[in-house]
C-alpha atoms as a PDB file:
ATOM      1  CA  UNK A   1     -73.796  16.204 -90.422  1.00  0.00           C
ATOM      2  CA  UNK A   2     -70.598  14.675 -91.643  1.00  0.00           C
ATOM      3  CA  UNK A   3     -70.789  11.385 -93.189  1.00  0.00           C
ATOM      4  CA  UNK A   4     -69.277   8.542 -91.617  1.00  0.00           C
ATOM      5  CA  UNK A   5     -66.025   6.986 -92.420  1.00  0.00           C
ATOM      6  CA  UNK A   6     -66.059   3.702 -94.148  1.00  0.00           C
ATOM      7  CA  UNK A   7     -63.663   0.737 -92.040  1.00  0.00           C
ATOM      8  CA  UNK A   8     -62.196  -1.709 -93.580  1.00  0.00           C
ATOM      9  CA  UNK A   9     -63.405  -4.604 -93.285  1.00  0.00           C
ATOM     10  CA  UNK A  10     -60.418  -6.553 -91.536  1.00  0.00           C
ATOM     11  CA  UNK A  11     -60.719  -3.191 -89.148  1.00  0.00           C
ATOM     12  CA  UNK A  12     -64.225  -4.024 -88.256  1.00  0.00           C
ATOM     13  CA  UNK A  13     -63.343  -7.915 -87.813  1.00  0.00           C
ATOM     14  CA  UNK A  14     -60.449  -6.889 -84.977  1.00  0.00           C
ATOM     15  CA  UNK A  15     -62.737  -4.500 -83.566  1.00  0.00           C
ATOM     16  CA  UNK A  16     -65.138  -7.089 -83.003  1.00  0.00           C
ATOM     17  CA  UNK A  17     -62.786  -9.453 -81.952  1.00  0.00           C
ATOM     18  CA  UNK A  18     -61.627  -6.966 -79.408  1.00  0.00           C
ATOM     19  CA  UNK A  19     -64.526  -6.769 -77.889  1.00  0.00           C
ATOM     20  CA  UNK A  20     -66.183 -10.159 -77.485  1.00  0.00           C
ATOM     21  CA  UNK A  21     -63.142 -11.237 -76.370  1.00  0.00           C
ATOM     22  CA  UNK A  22     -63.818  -7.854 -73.379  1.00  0.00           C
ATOM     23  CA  UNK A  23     -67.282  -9.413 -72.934  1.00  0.00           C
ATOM     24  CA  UNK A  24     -66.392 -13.150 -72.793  1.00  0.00           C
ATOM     25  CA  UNK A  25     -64.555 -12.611 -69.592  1.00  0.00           C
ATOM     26  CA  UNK A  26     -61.768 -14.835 -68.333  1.00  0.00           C
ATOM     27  CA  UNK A  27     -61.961 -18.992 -69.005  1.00  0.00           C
ATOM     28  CA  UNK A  28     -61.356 -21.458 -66.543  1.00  0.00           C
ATOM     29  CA  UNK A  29     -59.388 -24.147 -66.112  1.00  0.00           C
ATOM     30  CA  UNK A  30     -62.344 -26.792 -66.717  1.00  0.00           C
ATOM     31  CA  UNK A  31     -63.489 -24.507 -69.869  1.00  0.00           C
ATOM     32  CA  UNK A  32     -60.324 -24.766 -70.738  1.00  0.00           C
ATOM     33  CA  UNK A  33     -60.116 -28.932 -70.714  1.00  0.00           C
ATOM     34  CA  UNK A  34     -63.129 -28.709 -72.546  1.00  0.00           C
ATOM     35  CA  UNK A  35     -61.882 -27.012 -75.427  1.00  0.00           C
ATOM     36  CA  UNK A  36     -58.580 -29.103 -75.352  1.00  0.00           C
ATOM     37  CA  UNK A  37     -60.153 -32.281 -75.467  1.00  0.00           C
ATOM     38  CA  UNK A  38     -63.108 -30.789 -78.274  1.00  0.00           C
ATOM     39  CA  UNK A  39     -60.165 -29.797 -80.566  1.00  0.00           C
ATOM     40  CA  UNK A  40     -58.575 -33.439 -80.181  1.00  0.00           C
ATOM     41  CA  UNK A  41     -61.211 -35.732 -80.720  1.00  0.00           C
ATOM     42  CA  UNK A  42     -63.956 -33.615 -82.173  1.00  0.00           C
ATOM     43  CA  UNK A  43     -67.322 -35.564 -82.472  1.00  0.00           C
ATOM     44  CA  UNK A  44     -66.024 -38.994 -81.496  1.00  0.00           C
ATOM     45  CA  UNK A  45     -66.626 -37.884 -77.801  1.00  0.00           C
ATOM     46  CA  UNK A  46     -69.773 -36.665 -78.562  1.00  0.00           C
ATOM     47  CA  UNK A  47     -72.575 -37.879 -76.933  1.00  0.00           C
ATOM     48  CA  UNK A  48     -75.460 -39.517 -79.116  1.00  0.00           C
ATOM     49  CA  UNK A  49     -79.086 -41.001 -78.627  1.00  0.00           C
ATOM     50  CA  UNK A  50     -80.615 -40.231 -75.139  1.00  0.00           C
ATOM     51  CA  UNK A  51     -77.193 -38.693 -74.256  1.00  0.00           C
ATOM     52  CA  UNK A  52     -77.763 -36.571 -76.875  1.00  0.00           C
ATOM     53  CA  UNK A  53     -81.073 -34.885 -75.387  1.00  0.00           C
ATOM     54  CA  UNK A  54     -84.850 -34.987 -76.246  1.00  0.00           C
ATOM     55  CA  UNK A  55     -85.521 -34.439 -80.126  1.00  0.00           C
ATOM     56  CA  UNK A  56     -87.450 -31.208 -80.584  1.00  0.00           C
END
């Protein structure tokens, strides 16, 4: 057997890349809102206390 081939790293990171963006499928609009308003505000809109869910 011939050894394998060492990637470079940066070669590995695009192919992974590549293919979780293949597996994510396409976003939708709401997703999309989501994401928007997440970047903009960040954990101010972030819901806290009960909102928050049951502490494990």
């Amino acid at each position: 057997m011939k050894p394998k081939k060492q990637k470079a790293k940066s070669l590995m990171i695009a192919e992974y890349h590549a293919e979780a963006l293949r597996l994510a499928g396409n976003v939708s609009a709401s997703q999309r809102r989501f994401f928007k308003v997440a970047a903009t505000y960040g954990k101010e809109l972030e819901p806290d206390g009960l909102l928050a869910g049951a502490r494990v």
